[in-house]
C-alpha atoms as a PDB file:
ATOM      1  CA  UNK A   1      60.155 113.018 102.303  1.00  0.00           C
ATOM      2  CA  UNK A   2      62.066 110.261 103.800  1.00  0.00           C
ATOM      3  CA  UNK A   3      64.357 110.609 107.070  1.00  0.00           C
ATOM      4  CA  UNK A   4      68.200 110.533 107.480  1.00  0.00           C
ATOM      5  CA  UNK A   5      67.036 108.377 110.639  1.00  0.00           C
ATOM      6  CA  UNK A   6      65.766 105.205 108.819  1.00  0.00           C
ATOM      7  CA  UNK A   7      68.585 105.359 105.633  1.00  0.00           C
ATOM      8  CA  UNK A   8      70.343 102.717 106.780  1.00  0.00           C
ATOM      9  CA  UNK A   9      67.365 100.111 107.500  1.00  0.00           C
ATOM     10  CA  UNK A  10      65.653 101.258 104.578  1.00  0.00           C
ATOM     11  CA  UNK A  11      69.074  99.722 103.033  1.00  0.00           C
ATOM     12  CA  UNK A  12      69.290  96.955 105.375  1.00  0.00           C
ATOM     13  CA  UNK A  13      65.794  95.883 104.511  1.00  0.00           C
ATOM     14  CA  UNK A  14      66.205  95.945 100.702  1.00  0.00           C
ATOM     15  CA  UNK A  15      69.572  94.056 100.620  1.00  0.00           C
ATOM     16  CA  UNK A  16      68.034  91.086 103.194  1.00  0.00           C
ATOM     17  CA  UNK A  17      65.043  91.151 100.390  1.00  0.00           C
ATOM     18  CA  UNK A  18      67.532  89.997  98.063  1.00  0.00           C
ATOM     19  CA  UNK A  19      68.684  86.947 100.062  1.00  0.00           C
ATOM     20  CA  UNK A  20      65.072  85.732  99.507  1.00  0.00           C
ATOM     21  CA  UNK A  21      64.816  85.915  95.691  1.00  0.00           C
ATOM     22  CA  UNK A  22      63.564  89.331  95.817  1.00  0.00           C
ATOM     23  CA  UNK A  23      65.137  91.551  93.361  1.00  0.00           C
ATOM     24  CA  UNK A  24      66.640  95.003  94.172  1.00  0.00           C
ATOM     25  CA  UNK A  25      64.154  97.710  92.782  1.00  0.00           C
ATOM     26  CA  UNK A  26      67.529  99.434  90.515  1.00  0.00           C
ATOM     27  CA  UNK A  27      65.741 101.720  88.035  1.00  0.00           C
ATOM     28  CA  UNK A  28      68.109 102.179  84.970  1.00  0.00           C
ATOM     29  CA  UNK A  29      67.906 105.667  85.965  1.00  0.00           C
ATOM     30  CA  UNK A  30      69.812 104.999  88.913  1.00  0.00           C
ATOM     31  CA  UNK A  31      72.156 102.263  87.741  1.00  0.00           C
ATOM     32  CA  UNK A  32      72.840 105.064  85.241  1.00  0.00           C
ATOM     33  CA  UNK A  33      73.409 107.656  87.891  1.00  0.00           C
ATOM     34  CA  UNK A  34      76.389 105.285  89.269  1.00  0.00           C
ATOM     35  CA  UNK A  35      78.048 104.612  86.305  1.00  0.00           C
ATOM     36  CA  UNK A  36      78.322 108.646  85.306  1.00  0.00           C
ATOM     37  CA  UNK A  37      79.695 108.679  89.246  1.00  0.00           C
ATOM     38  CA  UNK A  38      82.266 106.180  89.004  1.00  0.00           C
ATOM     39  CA  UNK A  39      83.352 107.405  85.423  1.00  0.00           C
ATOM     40  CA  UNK A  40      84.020 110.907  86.786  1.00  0.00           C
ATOM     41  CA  UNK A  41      85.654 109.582  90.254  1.00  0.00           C
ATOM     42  CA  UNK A  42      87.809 107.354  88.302  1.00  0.00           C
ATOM     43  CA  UNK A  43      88.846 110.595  86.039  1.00  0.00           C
ATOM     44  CA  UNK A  44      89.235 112.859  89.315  1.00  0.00           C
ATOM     45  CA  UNK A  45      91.493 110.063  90.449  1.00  0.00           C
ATOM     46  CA  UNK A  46      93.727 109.661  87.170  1.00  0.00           C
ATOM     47  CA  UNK A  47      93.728 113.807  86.876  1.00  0.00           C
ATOM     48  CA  UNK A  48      96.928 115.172  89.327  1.00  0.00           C
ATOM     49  CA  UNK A  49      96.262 118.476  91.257  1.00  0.00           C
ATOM     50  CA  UNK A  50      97.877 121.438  90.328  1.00  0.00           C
ATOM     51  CA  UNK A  51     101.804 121.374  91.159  1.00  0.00           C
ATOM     52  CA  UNK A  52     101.803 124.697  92.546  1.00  0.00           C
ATOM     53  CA  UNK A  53     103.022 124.304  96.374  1.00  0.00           C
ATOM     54  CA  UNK A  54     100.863 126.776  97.435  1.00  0.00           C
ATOM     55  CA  UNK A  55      98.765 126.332 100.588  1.00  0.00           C
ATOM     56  CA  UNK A  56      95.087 127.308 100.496  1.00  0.00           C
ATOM     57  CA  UNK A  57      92.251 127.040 103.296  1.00  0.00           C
ATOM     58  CA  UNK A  58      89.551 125.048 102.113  1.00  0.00           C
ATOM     59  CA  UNK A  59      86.055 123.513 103.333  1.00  0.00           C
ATOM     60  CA  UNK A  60      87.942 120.094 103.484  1.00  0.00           C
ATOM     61  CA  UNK A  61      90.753 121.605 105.899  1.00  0.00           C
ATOM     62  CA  UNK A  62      89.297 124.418 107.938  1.00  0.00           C
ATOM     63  CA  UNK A  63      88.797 121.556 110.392  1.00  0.00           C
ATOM     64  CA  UNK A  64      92.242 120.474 110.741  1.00  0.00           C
ATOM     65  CA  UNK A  65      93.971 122.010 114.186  1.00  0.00           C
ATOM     66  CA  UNK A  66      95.746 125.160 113.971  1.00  0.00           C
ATOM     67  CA  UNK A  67      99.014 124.134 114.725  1.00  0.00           C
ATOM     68  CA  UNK A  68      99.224 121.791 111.658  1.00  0.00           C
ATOM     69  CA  UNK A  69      97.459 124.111 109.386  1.00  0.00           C
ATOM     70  CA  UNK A  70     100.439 126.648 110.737  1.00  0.00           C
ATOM     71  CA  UNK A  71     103.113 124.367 109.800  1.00  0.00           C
ATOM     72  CA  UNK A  72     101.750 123.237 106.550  1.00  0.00           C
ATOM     73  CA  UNK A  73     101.730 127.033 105.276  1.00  0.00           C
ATOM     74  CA  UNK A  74     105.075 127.425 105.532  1.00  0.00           C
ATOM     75  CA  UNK A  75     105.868 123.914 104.372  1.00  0.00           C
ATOM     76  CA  UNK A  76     108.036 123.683 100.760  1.00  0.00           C
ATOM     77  CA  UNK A  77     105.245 120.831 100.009  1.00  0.00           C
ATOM     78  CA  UNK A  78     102.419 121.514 102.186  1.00  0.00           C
ATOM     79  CA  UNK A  79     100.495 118.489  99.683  1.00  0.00           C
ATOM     80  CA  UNK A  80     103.321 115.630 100.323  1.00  0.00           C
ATOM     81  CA  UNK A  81     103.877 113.502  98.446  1.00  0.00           C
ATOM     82  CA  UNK A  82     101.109 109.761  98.558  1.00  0.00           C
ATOM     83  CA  UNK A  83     102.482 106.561  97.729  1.00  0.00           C
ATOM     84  CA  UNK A  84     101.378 104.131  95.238  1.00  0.00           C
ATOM     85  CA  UNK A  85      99.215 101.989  98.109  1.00  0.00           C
ATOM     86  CA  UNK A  86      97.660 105.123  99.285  1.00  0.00           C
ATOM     87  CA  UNK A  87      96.681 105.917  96.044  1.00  0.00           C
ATOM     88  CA  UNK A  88      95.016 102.400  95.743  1.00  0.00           C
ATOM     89  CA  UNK A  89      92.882 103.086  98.843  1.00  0.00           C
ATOM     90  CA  UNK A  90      92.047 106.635  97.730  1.00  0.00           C
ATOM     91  CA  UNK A  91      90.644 104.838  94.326  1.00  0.00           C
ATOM     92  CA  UNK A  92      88.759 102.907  95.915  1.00  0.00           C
ATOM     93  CA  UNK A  93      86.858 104.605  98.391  1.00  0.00           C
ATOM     94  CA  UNK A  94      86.049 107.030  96.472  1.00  0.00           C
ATOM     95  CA  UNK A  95      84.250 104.001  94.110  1.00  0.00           C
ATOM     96  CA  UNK A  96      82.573 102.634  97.168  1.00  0.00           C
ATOM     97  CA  UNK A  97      81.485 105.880  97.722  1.00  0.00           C
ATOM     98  CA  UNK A  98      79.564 105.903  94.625  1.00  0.00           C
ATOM     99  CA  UNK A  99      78.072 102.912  95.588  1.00  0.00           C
ATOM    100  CA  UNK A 100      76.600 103.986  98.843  1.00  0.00           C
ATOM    101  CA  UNK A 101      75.175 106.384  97.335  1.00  0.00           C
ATOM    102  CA  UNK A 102      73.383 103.977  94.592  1.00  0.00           C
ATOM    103  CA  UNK A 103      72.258 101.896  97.605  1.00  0.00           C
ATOM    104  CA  UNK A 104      70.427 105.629  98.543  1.00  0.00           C
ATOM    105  CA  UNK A 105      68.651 106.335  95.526  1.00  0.00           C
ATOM    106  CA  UNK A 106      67.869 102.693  95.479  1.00  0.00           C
ATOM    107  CA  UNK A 107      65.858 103.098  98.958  1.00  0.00           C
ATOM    108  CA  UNK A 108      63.852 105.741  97.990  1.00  0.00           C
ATOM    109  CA  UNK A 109      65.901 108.387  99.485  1.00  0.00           C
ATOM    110  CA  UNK A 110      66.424 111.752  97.558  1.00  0.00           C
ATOM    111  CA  UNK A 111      70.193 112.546  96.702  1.00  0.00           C
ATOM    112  CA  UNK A 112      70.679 116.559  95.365  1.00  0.00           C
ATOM    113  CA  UNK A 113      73.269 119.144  95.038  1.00  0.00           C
ATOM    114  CA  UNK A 114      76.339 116.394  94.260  1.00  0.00           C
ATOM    115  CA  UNK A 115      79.888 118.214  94.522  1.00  0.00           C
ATOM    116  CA  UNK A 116      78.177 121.794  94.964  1.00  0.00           C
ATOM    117  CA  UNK A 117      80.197 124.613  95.340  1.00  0.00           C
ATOM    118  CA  UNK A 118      79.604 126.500  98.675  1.00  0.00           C
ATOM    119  CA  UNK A 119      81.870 129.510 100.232  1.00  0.00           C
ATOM    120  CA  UNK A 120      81.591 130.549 104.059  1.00  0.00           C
ATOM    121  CA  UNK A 121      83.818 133.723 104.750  1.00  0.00           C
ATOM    122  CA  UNK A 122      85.789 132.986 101.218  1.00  0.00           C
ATOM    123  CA  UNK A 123      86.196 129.821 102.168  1.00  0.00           C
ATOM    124  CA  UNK A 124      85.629 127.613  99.592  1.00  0.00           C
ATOM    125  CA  UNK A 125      84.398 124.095  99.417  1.00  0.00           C
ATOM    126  CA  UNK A 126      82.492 121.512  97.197  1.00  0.00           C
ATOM    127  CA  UNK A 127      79.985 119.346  99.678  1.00  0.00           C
ATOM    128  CA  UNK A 128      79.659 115.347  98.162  1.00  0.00           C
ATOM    129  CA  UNK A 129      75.853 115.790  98.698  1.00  0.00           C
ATOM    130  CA  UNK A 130      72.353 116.295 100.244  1.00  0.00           C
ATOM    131  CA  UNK A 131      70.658 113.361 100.997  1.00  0.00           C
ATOM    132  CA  UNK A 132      66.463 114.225 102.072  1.00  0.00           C
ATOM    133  CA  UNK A 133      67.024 117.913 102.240  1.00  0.00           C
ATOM    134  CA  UNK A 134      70.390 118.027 104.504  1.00  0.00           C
ATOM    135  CA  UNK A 135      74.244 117.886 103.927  1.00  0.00           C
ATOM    136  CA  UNK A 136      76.319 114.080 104.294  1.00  0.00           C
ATOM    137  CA  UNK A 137      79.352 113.733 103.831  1.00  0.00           C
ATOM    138  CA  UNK A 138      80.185 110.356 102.613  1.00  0.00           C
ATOM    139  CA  UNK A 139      82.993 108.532 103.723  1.00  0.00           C
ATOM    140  CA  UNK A 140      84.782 105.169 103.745  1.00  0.00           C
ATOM    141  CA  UNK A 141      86.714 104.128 106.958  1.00  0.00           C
ATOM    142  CA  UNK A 142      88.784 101.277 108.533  1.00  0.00           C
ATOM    143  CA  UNK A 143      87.125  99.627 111.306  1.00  0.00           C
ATOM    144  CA  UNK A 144      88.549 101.669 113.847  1.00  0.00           C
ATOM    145  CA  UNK A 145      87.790 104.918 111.673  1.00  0.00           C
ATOM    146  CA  UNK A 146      84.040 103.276 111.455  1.00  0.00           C
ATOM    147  CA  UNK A 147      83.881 102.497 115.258  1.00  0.00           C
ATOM    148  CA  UNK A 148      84.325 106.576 115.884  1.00  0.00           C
ATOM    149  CA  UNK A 149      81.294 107.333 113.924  1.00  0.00           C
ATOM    150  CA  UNK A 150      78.844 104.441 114.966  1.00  0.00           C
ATOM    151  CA  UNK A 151      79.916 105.338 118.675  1.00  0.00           C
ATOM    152  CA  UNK A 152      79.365 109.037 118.621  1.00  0.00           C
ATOM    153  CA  UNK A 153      82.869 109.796 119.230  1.00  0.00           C
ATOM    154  CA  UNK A 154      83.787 111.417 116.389  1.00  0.00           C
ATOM    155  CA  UNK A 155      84.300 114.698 118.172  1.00  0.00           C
ATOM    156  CA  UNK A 156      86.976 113.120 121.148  1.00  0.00           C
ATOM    157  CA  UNK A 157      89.150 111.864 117.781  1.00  0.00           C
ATOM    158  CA  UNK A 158      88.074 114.325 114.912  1.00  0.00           C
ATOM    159  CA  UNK A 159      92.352 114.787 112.971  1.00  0.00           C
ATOM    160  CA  UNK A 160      90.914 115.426 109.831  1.00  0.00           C
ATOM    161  CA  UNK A 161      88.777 118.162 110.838  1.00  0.00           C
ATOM    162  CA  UNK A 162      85.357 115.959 109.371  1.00  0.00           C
ATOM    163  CA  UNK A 163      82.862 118.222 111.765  1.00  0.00           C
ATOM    164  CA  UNK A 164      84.354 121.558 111.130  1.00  0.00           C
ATOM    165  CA  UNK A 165      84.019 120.773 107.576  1.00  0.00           C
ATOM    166  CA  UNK A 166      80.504 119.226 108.130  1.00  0.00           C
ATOM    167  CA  UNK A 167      79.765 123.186 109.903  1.00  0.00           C
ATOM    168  CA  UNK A 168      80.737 125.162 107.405  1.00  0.00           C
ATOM    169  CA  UNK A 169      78.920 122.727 104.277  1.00  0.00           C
ATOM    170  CA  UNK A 170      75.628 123.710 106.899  1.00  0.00           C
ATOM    171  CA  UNK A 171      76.107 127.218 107.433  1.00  0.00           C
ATOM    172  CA  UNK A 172      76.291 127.346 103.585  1.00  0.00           C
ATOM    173  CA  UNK A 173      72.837 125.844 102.902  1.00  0.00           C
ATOM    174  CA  UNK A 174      71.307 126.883 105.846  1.00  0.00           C
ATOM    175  CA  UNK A 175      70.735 123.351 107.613  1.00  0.00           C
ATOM    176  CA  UNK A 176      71.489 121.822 111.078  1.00  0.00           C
ATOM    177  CA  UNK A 177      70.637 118.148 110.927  1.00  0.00           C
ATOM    178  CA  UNK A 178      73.006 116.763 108.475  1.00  0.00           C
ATOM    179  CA  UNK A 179      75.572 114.149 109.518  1.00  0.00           C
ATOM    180  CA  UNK A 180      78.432 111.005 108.084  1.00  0.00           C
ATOM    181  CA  UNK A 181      77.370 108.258 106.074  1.00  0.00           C
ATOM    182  CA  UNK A 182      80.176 105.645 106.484  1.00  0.00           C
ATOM    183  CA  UNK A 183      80.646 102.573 105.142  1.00  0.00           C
ATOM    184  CA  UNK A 184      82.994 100.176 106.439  1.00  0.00           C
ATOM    185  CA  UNK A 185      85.774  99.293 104.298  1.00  0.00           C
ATOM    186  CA  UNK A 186      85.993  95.729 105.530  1.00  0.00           C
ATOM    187  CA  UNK A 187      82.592  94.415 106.342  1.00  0.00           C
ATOM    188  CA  UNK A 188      80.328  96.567 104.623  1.00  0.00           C
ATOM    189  CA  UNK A 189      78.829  97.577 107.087  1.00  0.00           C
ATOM    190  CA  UNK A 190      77.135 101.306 106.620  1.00  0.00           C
ATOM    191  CA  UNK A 191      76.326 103.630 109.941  1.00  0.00           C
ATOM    192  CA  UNK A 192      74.486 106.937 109.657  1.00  0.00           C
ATOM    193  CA  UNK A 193      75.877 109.340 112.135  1.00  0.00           C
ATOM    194  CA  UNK A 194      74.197 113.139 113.186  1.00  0.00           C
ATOM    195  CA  UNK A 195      76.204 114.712 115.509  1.00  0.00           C
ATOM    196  CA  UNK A 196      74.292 116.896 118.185  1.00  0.00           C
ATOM    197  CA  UNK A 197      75.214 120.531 117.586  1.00  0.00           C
ATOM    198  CA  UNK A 198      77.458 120.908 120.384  1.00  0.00           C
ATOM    199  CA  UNK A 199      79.836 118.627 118.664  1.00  0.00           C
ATOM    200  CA  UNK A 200      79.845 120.825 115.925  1.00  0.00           C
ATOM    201  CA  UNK A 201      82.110 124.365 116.108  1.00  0.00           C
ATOM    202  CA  UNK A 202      80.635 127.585 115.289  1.00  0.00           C
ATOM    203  CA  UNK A 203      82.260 128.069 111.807  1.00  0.00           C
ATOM    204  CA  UNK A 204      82.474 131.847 111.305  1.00  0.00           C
ATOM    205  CA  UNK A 205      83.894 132.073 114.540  1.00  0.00           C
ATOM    206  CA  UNK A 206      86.470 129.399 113.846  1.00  0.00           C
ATOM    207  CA  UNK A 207      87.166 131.457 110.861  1.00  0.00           C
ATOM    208  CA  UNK A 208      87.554 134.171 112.091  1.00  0.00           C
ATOM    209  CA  UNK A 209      90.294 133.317 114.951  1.00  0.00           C
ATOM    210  CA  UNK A 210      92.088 130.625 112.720  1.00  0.00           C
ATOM    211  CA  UNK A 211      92.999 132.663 109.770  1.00  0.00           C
ATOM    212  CA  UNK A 212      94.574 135.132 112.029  1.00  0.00           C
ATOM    213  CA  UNK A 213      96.288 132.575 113.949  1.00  0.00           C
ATOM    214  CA  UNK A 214      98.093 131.308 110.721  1.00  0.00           C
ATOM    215  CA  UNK A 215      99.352 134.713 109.607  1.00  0.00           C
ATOM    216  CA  UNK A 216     101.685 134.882 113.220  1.00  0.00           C
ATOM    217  CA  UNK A 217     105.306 134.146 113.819  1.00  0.00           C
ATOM    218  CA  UNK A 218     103.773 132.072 117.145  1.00  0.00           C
ATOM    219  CA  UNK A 219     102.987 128.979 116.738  1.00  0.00           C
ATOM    220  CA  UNK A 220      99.212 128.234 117.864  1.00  0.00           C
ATOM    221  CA  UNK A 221      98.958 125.756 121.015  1.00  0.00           C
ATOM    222  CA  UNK A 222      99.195 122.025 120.764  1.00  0.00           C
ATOM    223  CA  UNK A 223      96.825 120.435 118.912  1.00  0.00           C
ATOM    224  CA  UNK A 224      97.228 116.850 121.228  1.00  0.00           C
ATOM    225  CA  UNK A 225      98.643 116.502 124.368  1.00  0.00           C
ATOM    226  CA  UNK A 226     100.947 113.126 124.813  1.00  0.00           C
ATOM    227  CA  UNK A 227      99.265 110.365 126.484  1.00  0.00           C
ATOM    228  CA  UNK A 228     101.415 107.453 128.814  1.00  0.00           C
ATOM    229  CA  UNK A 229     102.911 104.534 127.124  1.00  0.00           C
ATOM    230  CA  UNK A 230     102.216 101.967 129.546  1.00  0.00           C
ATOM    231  CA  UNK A 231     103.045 102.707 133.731  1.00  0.00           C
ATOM    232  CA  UNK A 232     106.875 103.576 133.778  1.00  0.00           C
ATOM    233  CA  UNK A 233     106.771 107.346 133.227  1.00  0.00           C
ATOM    234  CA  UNK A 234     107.330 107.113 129.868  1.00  0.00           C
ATOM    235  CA  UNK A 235     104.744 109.572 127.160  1.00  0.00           C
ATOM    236  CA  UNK A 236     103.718 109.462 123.586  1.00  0.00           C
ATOM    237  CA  UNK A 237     102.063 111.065 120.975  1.00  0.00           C
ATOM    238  CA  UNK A 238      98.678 110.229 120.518  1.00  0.00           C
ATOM    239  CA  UNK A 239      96.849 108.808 117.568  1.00  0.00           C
ATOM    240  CA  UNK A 240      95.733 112.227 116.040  1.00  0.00           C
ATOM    241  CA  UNK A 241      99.620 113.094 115.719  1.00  0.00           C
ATOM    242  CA  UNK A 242     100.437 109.935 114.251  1.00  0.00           C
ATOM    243  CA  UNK A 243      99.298 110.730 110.550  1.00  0.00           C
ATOM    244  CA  UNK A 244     100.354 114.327 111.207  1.00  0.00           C
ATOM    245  CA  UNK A 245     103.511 115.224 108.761  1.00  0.00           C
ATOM    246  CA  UNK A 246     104.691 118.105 110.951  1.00  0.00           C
ATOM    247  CA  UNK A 247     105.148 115.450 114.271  1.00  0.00           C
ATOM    248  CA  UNK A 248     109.117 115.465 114.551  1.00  0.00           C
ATOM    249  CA  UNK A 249     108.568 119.315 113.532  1.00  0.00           C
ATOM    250  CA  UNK A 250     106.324 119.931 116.142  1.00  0.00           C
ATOM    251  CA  UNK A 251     107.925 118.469 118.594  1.00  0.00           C
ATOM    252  CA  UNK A 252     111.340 119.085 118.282  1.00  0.00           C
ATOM    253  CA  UNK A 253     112.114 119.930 121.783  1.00  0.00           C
ATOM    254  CA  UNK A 254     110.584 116.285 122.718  1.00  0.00           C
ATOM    255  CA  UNK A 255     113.267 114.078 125.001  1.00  0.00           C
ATOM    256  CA  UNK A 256     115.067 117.704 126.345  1.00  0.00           C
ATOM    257  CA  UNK A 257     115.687 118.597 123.169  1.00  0.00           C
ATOM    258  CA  UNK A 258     116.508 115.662 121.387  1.00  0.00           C
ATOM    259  CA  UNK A 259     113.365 115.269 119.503  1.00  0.00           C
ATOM    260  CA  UNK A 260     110.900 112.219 119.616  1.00  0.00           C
ATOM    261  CA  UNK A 261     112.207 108.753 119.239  1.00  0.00           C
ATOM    262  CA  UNK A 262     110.431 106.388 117.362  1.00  0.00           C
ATOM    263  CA  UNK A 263     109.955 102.492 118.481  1.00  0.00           C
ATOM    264  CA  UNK A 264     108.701  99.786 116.668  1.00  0.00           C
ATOM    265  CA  UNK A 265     105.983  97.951 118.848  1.00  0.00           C
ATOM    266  CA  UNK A 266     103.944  94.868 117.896  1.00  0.00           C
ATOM    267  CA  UNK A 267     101.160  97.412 117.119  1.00  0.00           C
ATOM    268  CA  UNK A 268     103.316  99.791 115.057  1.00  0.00           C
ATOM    269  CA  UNK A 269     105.280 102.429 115.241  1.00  0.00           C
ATOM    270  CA  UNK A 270     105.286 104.748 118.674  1.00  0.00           C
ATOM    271  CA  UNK A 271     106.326 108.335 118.878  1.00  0.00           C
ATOM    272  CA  UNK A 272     108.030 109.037 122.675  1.00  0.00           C
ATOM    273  CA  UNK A 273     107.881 112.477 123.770  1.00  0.00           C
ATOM    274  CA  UNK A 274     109.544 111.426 127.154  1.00  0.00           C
ATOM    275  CA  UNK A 275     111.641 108.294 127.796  1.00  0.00           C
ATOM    276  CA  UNK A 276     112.402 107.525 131.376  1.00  0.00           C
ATOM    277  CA  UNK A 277     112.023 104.045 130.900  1.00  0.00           C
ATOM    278  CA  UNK A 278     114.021 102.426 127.937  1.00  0.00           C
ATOM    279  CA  UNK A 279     111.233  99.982 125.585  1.00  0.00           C
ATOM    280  CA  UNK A 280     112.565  96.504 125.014  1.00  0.00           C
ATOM    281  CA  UNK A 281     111.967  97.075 121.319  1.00  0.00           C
ATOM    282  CA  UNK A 282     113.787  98.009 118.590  1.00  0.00           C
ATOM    283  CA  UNK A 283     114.279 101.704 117.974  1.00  0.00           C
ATOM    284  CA  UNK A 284     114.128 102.802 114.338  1.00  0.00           C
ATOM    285  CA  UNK A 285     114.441 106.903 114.472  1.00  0.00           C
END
């Protein structure tokens, strides 16, 4: 059996073949493969989740901090609501996922157990698949997103909870050596990453303190700690609050009380938890 070590030059090595007139070996039985793939993401997509506002721990969350899991229990709409762009994006990766994993079979590699239903201390979750005998999770990312995983530094910047969820998808099936498959959303450019097991939390202890730690009137700790905006004393939030829906929530007592203030940089937008210096930029909140 094939490695998750050599995937992506196996790839690599195919797709320069074809460069030089040499046809990609695509058996009809994996073109075929793709098509049923992108037919049923493309039907996932179009299909709307249940309406109910009811918050559930799942495989894809138990990752997420405490503190926003906390909030989004007692949230009205713990879902949100996704605007028409996002929806776009969400369309599409999930097509290129399909891809990448055409581009898999298409090396040689073996792809089992798509969307398989797995539960870790009732938790329930549905992996995207094995590839050679161990759990990937298969994801498309921005460039910066990308950079995280090609780097190895997935677990300083991890606000989606991606290794938790990677943990418990292992402790289901009884593997260690899994890992991200991640293709870049604009380059194309794939990376493979395995993260060493310290990066990864012990799952049924996570469990078994988080579920708990929901259930209290206290709100668990922080999940970020602000960062300095520039040398003049002033702090923000850092990027794993910034696509957080709970931020002005969270932080309410921000600015002695007055709540975060929002300014709008060159960069984007920038969350102050303490202003002692006033930006020379607009502020919109």
């Amino acid at each position: 059996m094939k490695q998750l070590d050599t995937l992506v030059p196996d790839i690599y090595s195919l797709l320069e073949g074809l460069s030089n007139g040499e046809p990609l070996p695509l058996s009809e039985e994996a073109i075929e493969a793709t098509v049923v793939g992108i037919k049923k993401a493309i039907k996932d997509w179009a299909t709307p989740r249940s309406t109910e506002n009811t918050f559930t721990l799942r495989m894809s969350n138990i990752g997420k901090p405490a503190r926003q899991l906390w909030y989004e229990k007692r949230s009205e709409n713990p879902r949100g609501s996704v605007d028409a762009p996002t929806q776009i994006k969400f369309l599409y990766g999930h097509l290129l996922e399909e891809i990448v994993l055409m581009l898999v079979r298409m090396a040689e590699h073996t792809v089992t157990d798509e969307q398989k239903e797995v539960t870790v201390e009732g938790i329930v979750g549905h992996m995207d698949c094995k590839i050679d005998g161990q759990v990937v999770d298969v994801k498309s990312a921005s460039k910066f997103a990308f950079n995280k995983f090609k780097q190895g530094r997935l677990a300083e910047d991890d606000p989606f909870g991606y290794l938790g969820q990677l943990s418990g998808y292992e402790k289901a099936e009884g593997t260690q050596d899994g890992g991200f498959l991640v293709i870049n959303k604009e380059s194309g450019e794939l990376c493979m990453y395995i993260p060493e097991d310290l990066d990864k939390p012990n799952i049924e202890t996570h469990i078994s303190e988080l579920v708990p730690a929901l259930d209290l009137d206290t709100k668990p700790a922080f999940c970020y700690s602000p960062v300095p905006d520039g040398k003049k004393g002033n702090m923000k939030l850092p990027s794993g609050c910034g696509w957080c829906r709970y931020k002005f929530d969270c932080h309410q007592d921000a600015n002695d009380g007055a709540g975060l203030r929002v300014f709008k940089y060159s960069t984007g937008r920038t969350y102050l938890t303490t202003v002692v210096s006033e930006p020379n930029v607009e502020e919109i909140l």
